[in-house]
Protein backbone atom coordinates (compact mmCIF):
# COMPACT_ATOMS: atom_id res chain seq x y z
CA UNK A 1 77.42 57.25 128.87
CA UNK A 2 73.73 57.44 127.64
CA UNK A 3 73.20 61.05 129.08
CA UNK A 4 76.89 62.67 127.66
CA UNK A 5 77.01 66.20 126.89
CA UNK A 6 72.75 66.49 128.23
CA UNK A 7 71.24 69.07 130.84
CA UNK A 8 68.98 67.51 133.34
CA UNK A 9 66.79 69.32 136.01
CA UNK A 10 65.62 66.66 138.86
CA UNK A 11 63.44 67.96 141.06
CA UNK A 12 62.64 66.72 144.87
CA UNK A 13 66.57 65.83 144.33
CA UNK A 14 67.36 66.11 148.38
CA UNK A 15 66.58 62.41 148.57
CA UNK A 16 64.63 59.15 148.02
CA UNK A 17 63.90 58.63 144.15
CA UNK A 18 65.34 61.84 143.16
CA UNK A 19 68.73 61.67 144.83
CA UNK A 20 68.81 58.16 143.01
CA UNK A 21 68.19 59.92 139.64
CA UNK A 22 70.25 62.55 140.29
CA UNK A 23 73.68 60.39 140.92
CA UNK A 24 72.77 57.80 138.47
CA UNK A 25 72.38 60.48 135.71
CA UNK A 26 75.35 62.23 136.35
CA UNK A 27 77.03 58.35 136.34
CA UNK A 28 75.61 58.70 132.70
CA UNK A 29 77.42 61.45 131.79
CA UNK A 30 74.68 64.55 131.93
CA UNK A 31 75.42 67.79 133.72
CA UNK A 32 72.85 67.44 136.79
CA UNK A 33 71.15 70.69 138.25
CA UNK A 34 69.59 69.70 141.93
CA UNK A 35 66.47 70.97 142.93
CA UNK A 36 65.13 70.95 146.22
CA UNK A 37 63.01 73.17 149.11
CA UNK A 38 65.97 72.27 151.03
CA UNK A 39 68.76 74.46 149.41
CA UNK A 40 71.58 72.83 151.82
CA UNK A 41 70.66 69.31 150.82
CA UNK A 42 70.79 69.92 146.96
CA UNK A 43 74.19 71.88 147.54
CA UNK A 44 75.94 68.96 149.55
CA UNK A 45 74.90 66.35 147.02
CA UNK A 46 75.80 68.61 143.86
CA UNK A 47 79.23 68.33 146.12
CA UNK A 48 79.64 64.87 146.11
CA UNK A 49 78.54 64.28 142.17
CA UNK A 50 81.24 66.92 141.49
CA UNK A 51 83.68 65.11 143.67
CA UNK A 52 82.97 62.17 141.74
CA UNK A 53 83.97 64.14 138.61
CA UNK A 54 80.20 65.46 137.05
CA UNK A 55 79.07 68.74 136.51
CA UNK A 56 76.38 69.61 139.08
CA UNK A 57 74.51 72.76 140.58
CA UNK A 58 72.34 72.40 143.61
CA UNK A 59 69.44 75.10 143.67
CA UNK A 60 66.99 75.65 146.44
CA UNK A 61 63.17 76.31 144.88
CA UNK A 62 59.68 76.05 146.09
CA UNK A 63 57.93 74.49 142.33
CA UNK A 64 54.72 75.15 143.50
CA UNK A 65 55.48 79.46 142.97
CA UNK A 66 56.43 79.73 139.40
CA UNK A 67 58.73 82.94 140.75
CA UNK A 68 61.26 80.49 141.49
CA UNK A 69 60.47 77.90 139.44
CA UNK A 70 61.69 80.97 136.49
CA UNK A 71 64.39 81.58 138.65
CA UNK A 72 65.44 78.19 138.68
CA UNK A 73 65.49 77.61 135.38
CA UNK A 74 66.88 80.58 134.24
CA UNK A 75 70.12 79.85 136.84
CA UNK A 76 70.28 76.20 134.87
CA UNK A 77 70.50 78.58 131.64
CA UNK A 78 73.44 80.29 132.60
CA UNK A 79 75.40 77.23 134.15
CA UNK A 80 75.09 75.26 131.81
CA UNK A 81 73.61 76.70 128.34
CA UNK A 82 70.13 74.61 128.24
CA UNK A 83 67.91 71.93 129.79
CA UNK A 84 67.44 68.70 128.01
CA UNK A 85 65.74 67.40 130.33
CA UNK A 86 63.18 67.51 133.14
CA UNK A 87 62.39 65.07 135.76
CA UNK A 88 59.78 66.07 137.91
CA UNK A 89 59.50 64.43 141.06
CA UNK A 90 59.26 66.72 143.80
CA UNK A 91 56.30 66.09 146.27
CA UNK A 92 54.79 65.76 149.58
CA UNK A 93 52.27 64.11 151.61
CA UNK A 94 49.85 65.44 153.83
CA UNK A 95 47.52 62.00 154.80
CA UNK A 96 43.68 62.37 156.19
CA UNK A 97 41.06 60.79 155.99
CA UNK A 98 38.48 62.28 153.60
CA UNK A 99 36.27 63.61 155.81
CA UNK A 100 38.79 64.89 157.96
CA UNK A 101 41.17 66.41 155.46
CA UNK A 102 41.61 70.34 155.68
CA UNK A 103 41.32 72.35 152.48
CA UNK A 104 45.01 73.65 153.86
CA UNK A 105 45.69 69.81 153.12
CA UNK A 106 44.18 69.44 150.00
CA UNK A 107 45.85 72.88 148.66
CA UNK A 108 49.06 71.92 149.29
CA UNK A 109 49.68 68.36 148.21
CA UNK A 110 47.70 69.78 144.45
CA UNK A 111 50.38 72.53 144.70
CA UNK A 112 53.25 70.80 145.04
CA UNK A 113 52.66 67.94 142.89
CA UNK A 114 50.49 69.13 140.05
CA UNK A 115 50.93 72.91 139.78
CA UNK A 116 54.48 72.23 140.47
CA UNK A 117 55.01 69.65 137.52
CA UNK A 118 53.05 72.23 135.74
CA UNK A 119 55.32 75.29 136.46
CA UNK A 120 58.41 73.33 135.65
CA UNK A 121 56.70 71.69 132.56
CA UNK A 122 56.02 74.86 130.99
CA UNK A 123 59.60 76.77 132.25
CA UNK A 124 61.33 74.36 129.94
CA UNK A 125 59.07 74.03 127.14
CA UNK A 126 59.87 76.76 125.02
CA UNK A 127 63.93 76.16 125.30
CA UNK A 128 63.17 72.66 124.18
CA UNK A 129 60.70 73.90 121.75
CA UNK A 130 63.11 75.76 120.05
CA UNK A 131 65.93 73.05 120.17
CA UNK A 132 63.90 70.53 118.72
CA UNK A 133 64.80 68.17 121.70
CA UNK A 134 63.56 67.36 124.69
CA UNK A 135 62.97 64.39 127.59
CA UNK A 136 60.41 65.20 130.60
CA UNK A 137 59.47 62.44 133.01
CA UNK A 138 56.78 63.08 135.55
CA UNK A 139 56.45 60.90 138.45
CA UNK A 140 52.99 59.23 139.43
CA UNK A 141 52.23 56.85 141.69
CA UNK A 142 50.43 53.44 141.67
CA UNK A 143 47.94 55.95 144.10
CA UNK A 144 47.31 57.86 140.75
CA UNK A 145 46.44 54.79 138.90
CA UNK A 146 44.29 52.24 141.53
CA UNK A 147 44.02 55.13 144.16
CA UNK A 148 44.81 54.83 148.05
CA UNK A 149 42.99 55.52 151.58
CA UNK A 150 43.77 57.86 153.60
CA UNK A 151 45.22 60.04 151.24
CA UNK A 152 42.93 61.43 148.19
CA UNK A 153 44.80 64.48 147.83
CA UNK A 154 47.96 62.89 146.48
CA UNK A 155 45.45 60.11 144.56
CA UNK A 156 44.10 62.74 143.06
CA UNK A 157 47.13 64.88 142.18
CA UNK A 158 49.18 61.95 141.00
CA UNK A 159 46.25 61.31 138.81
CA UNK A 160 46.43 64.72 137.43
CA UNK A 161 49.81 64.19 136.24
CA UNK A 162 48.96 61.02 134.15
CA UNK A 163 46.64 63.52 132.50
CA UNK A 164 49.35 65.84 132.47
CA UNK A 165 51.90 63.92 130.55
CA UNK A 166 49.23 62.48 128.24
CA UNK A 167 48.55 65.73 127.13
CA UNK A 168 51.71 67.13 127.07
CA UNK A 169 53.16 64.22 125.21
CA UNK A 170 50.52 65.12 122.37
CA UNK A 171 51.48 68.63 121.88
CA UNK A 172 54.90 68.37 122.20
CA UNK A 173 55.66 65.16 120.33
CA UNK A 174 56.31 67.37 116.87
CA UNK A 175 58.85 69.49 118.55
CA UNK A 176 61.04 66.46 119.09
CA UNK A 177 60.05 66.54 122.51
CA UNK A 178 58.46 63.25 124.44
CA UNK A 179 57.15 63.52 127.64
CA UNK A 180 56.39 60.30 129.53
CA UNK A 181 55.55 59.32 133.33
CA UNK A 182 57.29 56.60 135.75
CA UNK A 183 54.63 55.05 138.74
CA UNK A 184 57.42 53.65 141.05
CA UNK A 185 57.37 51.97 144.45
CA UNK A 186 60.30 52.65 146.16
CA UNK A 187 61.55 52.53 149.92
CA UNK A 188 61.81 56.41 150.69
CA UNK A 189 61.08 58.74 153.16
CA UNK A 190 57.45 59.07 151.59
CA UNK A 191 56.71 55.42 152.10
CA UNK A 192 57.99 55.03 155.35
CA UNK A 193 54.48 55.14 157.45
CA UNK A 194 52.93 52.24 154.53
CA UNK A 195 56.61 50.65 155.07
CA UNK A 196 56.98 50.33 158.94
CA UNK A 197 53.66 51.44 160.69
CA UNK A 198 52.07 47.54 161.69
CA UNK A 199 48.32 49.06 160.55
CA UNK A 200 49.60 49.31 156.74
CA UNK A 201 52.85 47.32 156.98
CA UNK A 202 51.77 43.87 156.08
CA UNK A 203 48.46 44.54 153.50
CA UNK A 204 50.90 46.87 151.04
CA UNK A 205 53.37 43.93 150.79
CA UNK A 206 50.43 41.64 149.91
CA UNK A 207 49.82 43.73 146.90
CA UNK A 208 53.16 43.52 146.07
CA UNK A 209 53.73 40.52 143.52
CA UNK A 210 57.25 40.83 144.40
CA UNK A 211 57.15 40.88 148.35
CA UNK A 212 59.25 43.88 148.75
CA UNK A 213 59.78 47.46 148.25
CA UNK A 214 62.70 48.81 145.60
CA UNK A 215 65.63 50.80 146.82
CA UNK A 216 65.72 53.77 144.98
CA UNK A 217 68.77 52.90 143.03
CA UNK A 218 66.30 50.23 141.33
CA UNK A 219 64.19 52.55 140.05
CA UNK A 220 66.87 54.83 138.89
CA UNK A 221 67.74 53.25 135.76
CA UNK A 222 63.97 53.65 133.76
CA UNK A 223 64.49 57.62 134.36
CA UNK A 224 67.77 56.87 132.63
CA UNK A 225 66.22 55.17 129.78
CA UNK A 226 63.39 57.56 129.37
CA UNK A 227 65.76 60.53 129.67
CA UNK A 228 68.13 58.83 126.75
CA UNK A 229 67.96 58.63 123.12
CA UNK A 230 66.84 54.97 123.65
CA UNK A 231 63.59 56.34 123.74
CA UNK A 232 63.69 58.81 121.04
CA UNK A 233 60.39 57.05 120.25
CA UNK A 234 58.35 56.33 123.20
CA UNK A 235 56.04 59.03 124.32
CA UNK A 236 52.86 59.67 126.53
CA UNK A 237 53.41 56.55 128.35
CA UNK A 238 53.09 55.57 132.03
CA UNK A 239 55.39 52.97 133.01
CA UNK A 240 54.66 51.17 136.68
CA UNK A 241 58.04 50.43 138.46
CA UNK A 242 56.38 48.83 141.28
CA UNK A 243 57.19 45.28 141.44
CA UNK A 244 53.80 44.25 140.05
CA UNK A 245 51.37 46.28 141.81
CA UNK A 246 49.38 47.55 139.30
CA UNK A 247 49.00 44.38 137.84
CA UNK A 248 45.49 44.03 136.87
């Protein structure tokens, strides 16, 4: 049980990658609080990892308004005593072409997955801070790293948060506190119009070394290992689980 007696916030936990986290950390022992837009979803699936015996909390929150990103911490706090640890993964996609793409577009895709790793990032700082402990794992995307058409919003914010962890990881490393970033390339919701839509379909898998996309369960183990002691050492790093990829 790498994750026994920890705290871990997952964001974007309603499904896909962070559902996948969410059970697989709680199968490692740490006390999972759920966070979603989507109260209902986090709540049912806080249900089943308690049925299967973990300590969970589901709790609705919009990251991008650092109201409720407080709010959501704060509730974590008083369940269960501390966070430990941070994943965040939330996000959303709002795909145009550049010189179609609507400000409203723009804003919102920075919000969510920037600002909002942001607002959670520093929520949990200072408890960790204090502790002298502490595991955050932002999620990228091989967009942030070779960028992507049709979508240079999410390029650009997923490239934002390799800068965020890189300098986050350097300013928290002497609290004990390592902050590192997983690209992954998973079968989710997210992917489905690059998965199924015939335009796309066949020219991702191409760039795929490995010919297929991961289930999320695949992917859920390297949040494990970067949320665990195992990696008491390993900070500021961007690890691509994307079957190749970003092979250069």
């Amino acid at each position: 049980m790498q994750l026994q007696g920890r705290t871990a916030i997952v964001t974007g936990a309603a499904q896909g990658i962070g559902a996948a986290v969410a059970r697989a950390f709680a199968d490692s022992g740490a006390r999972v609080c759920a966070v979603d837009l989507t109260l209902e979803r986090v709540e049912a699936l806080a249900d089943r990892l308690r049925a299967g015996g973990a300590e969970a909390i589901g709790i609705g929150c919009d990251v991008s308004r650092r109201d409720q990103v407080d709010a959501m911490v704060t509730a974590t706090h008083q369940h269960f005593g501390r966070v430990d640890i941070l994943i965040n993964n939330a996000g959303i996609t709002r795909p145009a072409m550049l010189h179609k793409m609507t400000e409203a577009q723009w804003d919102e895709v920075m919000a969510v997955h920037l600002k909002g790793s942001f607002n959670c990032l520093q929520a949990v700082a200072p408890g960790m801070m204090e502790r002298r402990y502490g595991r955050i794992v932002n999620v990228t995307s091989t967009a942030g790293i070779l960028g992507t058409i049709g979508q240079i919003n999410y390029s650009a914010a997923k490239a934002g948060v390799v800068g965020l962890t890189m300098s986050a990881a350097k300013e928290l490393a002497k609290y004990g506190i390592v902050v590192n970033a997983i690209a992954p390339g998973a079968a989710t919701p997210m992917t489905e119009t690059i998965r199924t839509d015939a335009r796309f379909k066949e020219k991702y898998l191409e760039r795929i070394p490995m010919g297929r996309w991961a289930e999320p369960e695949e992917i859920a183990p390297v949040f494990v290992f970067f949320a665990s002691d195992a990696a008491s050492y390993v900070t500021g790093q961007v690890l691509a689980a994307d079957g190749g990829m970003t092979i250069r």
